[in-house]
PDB file of N, CA and C in Angstrom:
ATOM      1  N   UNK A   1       0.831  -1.198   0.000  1.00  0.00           N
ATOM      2  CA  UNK A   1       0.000   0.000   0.000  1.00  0.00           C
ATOM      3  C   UNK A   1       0.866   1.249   0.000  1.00  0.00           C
ATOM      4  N   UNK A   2       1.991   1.411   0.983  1.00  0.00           N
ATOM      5  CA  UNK A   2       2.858   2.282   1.213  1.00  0.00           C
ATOM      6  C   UNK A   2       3.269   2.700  -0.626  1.00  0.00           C
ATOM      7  N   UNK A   3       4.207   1.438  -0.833  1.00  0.00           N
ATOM      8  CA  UNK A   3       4.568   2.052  -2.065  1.00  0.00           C
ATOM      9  C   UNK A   3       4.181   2.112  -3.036  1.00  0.00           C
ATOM     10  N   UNK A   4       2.577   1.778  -3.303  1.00  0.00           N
ATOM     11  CA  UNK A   4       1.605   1.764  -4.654  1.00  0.00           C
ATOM     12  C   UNK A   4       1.140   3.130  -4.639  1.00  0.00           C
ATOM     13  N   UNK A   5       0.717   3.606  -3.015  1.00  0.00           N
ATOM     14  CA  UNK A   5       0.159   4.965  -2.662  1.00  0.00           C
ATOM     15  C   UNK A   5       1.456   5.678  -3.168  1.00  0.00           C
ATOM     16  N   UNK A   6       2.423   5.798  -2.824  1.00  0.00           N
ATOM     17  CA  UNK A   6       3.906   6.673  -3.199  1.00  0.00           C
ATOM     18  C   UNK A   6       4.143   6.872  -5.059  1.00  0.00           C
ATOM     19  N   UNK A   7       4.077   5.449  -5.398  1.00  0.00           N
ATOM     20  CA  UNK A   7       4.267   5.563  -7.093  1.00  0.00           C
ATOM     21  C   UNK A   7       3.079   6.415  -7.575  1.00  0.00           C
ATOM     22  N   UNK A   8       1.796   6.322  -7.480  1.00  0.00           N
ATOM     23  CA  UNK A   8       1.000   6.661  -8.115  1.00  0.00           C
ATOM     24  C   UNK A   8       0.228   8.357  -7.425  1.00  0.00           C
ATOM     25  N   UNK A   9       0.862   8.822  -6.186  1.00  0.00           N
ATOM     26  CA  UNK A   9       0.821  10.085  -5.732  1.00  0.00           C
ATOM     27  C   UNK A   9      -0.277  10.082  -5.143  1.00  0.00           C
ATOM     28  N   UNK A  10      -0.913   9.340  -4.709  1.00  0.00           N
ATOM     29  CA  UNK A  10      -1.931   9.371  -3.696  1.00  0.00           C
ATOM     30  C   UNK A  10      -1.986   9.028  -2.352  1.00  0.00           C
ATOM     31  N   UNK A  11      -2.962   9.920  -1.318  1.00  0.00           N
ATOM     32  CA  UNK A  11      -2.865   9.313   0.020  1.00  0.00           C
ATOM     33  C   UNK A  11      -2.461   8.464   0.301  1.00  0.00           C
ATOM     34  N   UNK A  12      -1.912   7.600   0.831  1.00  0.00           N
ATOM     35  CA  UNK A  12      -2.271   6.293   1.422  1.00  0.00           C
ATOM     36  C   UNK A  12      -2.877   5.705   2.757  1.00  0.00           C
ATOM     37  N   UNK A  13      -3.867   4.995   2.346  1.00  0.00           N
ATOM     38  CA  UNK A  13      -5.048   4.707   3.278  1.00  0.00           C
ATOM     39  C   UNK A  13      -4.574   3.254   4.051  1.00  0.00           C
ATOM     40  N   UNK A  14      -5.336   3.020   5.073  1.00  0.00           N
ATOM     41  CA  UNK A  14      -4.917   1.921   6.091  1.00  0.00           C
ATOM     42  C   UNK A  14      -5.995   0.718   5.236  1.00  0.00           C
ATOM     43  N   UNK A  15      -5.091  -0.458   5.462  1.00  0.00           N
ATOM     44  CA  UNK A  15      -6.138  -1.751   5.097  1.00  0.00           C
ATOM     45  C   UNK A  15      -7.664  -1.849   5.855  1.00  0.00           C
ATOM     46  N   UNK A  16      -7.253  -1.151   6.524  1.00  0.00           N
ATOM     47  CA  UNK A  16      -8.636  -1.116   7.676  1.00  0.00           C
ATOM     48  C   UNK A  16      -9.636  -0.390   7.080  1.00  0.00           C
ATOM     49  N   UNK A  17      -8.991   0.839   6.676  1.00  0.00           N
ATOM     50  CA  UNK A  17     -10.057   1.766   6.166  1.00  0.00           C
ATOM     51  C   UNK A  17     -10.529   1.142   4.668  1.00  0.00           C
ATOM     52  N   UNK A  18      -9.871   0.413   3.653  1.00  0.00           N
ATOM     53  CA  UNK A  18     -10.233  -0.220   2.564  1.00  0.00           C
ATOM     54  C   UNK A  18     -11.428  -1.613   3.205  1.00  0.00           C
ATOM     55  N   UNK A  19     -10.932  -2.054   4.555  1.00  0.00           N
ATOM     56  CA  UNK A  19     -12.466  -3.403   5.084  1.00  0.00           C
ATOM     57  C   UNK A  19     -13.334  -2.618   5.098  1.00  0.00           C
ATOM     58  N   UNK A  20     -13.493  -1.054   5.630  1.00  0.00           N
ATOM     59  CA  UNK A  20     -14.293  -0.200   5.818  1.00  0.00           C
ATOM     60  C   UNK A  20     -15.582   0.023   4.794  1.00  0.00           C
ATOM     61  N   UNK A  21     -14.664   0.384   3.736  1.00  0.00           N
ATOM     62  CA  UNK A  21     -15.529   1.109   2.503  1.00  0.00           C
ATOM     63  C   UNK A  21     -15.767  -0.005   1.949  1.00  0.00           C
ATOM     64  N   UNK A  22     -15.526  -1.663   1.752  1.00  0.00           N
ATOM     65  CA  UNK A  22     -15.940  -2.526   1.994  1.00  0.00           C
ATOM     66  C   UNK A  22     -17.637  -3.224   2.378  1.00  0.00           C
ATOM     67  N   UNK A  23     -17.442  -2.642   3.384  1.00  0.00           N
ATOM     68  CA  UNK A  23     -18.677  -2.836   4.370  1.00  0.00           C
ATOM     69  C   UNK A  23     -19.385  -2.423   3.819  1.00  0.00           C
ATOM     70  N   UNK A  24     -19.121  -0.959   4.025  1.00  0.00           N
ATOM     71  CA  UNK A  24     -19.930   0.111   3.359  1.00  0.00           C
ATOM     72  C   UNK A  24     -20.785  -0.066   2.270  1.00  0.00           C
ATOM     73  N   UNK A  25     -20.144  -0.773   1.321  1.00  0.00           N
ATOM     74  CA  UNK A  25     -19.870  -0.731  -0.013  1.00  0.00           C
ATOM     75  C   UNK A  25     -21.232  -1.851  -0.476  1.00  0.00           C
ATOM     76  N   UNK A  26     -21.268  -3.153   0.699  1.00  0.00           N
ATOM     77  CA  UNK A  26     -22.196  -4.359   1.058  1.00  0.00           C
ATOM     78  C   UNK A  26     -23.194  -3.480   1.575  1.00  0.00           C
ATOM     79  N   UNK A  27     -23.246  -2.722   2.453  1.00  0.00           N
ATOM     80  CA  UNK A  27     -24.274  -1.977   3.009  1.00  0.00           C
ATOM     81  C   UNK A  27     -25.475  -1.596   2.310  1.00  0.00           C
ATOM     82  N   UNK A  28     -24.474  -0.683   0.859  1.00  0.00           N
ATOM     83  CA  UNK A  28     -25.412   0.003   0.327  1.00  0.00           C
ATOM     84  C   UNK A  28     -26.018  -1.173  -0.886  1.00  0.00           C
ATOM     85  N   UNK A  29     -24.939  -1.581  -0.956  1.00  0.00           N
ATOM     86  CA  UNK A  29     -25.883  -2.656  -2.617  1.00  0.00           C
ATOM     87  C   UNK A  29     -26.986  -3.830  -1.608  1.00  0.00           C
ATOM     88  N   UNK A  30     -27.792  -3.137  -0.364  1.00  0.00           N
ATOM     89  CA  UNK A  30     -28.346  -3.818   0.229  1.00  0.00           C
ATOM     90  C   UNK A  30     -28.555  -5.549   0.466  1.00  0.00           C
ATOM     91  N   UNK A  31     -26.892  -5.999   1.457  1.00  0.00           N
ATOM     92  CA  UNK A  31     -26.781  -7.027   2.160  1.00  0.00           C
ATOM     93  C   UNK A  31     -27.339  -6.853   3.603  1.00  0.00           C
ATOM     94  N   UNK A  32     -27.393  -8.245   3.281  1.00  0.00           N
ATOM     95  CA  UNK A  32     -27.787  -8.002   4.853  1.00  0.00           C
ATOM     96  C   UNK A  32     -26.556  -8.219   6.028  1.00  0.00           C
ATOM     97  N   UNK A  33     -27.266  -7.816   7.325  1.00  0.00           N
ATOM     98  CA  UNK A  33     -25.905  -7.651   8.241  1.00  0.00           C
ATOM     99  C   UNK A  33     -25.296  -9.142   8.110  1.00  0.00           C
ATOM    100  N   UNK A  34     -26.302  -9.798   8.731  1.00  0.00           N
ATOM    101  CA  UNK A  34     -25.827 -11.438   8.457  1.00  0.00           C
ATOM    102  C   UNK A  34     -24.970 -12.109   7.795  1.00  0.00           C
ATOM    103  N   UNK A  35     -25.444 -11.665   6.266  1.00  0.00           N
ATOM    104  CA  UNK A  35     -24.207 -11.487   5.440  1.00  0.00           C
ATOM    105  C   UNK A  35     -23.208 -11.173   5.180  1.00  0.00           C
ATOM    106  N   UNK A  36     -22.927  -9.853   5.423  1.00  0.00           N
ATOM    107  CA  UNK A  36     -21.775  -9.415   5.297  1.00  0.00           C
ATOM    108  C   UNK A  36     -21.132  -9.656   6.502  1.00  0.00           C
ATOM    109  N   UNK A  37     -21.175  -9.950   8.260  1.00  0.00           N
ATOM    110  CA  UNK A  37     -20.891 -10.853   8.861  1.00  0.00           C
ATOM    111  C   UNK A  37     -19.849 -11.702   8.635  1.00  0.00           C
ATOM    112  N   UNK A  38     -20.568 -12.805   7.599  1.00  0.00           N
ATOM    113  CA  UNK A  38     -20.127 -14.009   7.289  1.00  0.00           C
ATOM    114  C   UNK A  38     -19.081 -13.494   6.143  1.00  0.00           C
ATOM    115  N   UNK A  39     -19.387 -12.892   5.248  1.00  0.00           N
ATOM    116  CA  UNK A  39     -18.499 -12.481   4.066  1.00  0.00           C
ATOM    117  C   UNK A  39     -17.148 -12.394   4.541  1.00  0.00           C
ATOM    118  N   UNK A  40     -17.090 -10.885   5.671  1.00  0.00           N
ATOM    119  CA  UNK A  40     -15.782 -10.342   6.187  1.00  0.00           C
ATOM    120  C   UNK A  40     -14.953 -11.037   7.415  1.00  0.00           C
ATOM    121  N   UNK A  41     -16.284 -12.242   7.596  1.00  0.00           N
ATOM    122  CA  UNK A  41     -15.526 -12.584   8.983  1.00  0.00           C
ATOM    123  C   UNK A  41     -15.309 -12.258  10.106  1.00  0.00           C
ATOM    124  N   UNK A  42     -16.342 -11.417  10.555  1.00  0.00           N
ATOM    125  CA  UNK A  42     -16.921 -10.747  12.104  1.00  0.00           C
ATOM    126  C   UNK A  42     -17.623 -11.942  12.945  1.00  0.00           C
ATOM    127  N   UNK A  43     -16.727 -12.277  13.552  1.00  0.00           N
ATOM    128  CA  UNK A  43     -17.030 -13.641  14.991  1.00  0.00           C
ATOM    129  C   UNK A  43     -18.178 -13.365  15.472  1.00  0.00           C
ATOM    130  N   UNK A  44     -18.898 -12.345  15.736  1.00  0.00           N
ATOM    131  CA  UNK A  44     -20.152 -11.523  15.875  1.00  0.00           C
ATOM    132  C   UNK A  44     -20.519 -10.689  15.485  1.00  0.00           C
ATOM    133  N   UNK A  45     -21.898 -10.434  15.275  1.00  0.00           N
ATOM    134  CA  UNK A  45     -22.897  -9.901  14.266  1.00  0.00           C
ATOM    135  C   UNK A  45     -22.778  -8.294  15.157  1.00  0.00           C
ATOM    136  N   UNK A  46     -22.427  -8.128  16.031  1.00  0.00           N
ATOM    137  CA  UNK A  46     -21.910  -6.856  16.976  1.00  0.00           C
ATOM    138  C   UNK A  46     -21.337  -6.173  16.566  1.00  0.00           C
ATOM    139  N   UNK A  47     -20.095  -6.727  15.922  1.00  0.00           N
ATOM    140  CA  UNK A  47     -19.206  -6.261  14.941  1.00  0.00           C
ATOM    141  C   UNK A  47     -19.796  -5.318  13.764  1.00  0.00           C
ATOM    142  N   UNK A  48     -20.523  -5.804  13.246  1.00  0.00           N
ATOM    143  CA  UNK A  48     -21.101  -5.656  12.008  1.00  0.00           C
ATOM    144  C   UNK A  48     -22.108  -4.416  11.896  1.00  0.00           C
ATOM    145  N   UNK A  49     -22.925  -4.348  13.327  1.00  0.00           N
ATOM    146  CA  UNK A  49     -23.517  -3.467  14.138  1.00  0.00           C
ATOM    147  C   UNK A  49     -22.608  -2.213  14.253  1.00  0.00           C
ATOM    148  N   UNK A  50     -21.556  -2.078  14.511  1.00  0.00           N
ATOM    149  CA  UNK A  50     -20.921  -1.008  14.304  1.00  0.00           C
ATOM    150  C   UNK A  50     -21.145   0.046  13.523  1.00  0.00           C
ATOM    151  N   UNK A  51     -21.885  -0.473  12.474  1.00  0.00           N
ATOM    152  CA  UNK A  51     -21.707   0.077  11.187  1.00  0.00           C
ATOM    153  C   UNK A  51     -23.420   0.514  10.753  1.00  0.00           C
ATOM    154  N   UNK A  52     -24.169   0.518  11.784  1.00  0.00           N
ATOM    155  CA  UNK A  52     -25.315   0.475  11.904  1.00  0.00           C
ATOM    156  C   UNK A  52     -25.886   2.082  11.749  1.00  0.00           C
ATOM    157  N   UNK A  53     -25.426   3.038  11.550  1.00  0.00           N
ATOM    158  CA  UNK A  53     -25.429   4.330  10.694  1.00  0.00           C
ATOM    159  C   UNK A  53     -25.653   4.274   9.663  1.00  0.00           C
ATOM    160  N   UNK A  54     -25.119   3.481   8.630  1.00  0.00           N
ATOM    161  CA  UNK A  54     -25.089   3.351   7.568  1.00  0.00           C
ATOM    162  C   UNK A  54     -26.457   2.613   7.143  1.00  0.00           C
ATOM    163  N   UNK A  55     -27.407   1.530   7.716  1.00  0.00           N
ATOM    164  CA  UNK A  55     -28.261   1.030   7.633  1.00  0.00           C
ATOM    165  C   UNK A  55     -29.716   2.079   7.379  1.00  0.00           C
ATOM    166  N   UNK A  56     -29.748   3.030   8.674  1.00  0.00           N
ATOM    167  CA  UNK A  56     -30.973   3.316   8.736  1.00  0.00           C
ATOM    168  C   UNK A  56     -31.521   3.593   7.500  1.00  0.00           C
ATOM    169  N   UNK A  57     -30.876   4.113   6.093  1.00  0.00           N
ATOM    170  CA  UNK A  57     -31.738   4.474   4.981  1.00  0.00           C
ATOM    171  C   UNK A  57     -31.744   3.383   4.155  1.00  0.00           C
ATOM    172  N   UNK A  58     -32.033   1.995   4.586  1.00  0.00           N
ATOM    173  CA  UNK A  58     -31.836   1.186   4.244  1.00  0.00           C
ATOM    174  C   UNK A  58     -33.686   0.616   4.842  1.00  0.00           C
ATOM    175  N   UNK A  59     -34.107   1.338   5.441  1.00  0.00           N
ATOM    176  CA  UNK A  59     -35.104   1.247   6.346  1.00  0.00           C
ATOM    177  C   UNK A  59     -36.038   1.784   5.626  1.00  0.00           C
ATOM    178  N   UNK A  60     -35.829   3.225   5.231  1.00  0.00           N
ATOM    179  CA  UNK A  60     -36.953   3.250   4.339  1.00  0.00           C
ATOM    180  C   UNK A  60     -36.805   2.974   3.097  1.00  0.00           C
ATOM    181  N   UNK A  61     -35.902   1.752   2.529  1.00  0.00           N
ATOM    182  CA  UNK A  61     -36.424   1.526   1.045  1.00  0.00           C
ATOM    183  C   UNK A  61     -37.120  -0.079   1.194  1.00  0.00           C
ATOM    184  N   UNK A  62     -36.570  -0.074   2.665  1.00  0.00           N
ATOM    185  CA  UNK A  62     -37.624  -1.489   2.548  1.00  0.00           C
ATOM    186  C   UNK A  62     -38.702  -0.812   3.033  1.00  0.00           C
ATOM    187  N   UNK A  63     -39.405  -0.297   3.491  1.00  0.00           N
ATOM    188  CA  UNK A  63     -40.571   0.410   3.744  1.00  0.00           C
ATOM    189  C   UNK A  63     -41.104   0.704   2.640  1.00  0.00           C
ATOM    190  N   UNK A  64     -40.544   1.512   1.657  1.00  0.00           N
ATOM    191  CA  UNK A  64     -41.166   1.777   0.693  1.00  0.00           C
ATOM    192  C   UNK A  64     -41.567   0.639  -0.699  1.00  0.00           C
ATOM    193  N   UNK A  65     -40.600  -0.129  -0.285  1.00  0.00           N
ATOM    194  CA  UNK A  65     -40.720  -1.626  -1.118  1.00  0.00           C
ATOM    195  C   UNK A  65     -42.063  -2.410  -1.029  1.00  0.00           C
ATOM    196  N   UNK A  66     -42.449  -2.116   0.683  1.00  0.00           N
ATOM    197  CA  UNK A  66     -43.230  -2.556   1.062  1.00  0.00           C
ATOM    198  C   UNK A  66     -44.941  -2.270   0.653  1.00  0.00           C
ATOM    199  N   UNK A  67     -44.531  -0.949   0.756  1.00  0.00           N
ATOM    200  CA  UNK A  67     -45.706   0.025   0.360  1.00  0.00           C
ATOM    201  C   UNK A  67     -46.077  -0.573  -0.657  1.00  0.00           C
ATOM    202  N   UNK A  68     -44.952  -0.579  -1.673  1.00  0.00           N
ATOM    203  CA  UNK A  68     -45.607  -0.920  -3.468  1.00  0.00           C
ATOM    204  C   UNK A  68     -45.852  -2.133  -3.387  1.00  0.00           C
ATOM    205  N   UNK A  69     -45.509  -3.202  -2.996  1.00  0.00           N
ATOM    206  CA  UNK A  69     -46.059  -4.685  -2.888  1.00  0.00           C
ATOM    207  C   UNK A  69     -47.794  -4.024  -2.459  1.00  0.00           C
ATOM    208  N   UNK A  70     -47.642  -3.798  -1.068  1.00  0.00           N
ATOM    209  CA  UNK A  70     -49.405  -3.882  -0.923  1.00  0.00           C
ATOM    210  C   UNK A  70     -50.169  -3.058  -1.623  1.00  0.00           C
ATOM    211  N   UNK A  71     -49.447  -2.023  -2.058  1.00  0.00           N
ATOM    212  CA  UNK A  71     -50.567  -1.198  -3.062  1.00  0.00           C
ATOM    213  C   UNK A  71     -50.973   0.255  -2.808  1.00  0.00           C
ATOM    214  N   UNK A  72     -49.815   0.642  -1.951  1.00  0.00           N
ATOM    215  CA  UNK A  72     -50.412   1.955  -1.488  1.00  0.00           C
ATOM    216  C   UNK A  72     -49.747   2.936  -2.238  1.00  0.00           C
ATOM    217  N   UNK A  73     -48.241   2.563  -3.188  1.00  0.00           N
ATOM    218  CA  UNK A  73     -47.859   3.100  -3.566  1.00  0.00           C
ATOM    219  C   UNK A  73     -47.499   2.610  -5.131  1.00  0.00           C
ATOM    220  N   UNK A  74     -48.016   3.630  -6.305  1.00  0.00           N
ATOM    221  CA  UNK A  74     -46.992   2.937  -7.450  1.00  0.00           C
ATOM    222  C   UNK A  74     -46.268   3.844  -8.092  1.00  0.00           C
TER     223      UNK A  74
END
């Protein structure tokens, strides 16, 4: 990372922060926690919870998913 970030003139970011945007990344193409869990290898789903900011607008598209299944919305 050190010297790929150095050749090519960019920041260089921690491996941590690349599991990060990762997550993130599962978050948004809507996985579930469970999943991504198991994907990254979090011994507990607590872990994974961390990241539970990122979820809440994840809340209303299943809400709104919901809506259009029963009919209230098209």
């Amino acid at each position: 990372m050190k010297r790929g970030s150095k050749e090519q003139g960019i920041k260089r970011i921690r491996i941590h922060d690349l599991r990060h945007s990762y997550v993130s990344l599962l978050i948004e193409m809507g996985f579930s926690a469970v999943a991504i869990a198991d994907r990254v290898g979090h011994e507990n789903i607590d872990i994974t919870y961390r990241y539970a900011h990122l979820f809440p607008s994840k809340q209303v598209e299943i809400a709104d998913k919901l809506s259009i299944k029963r009919g209230d919305i098209e």
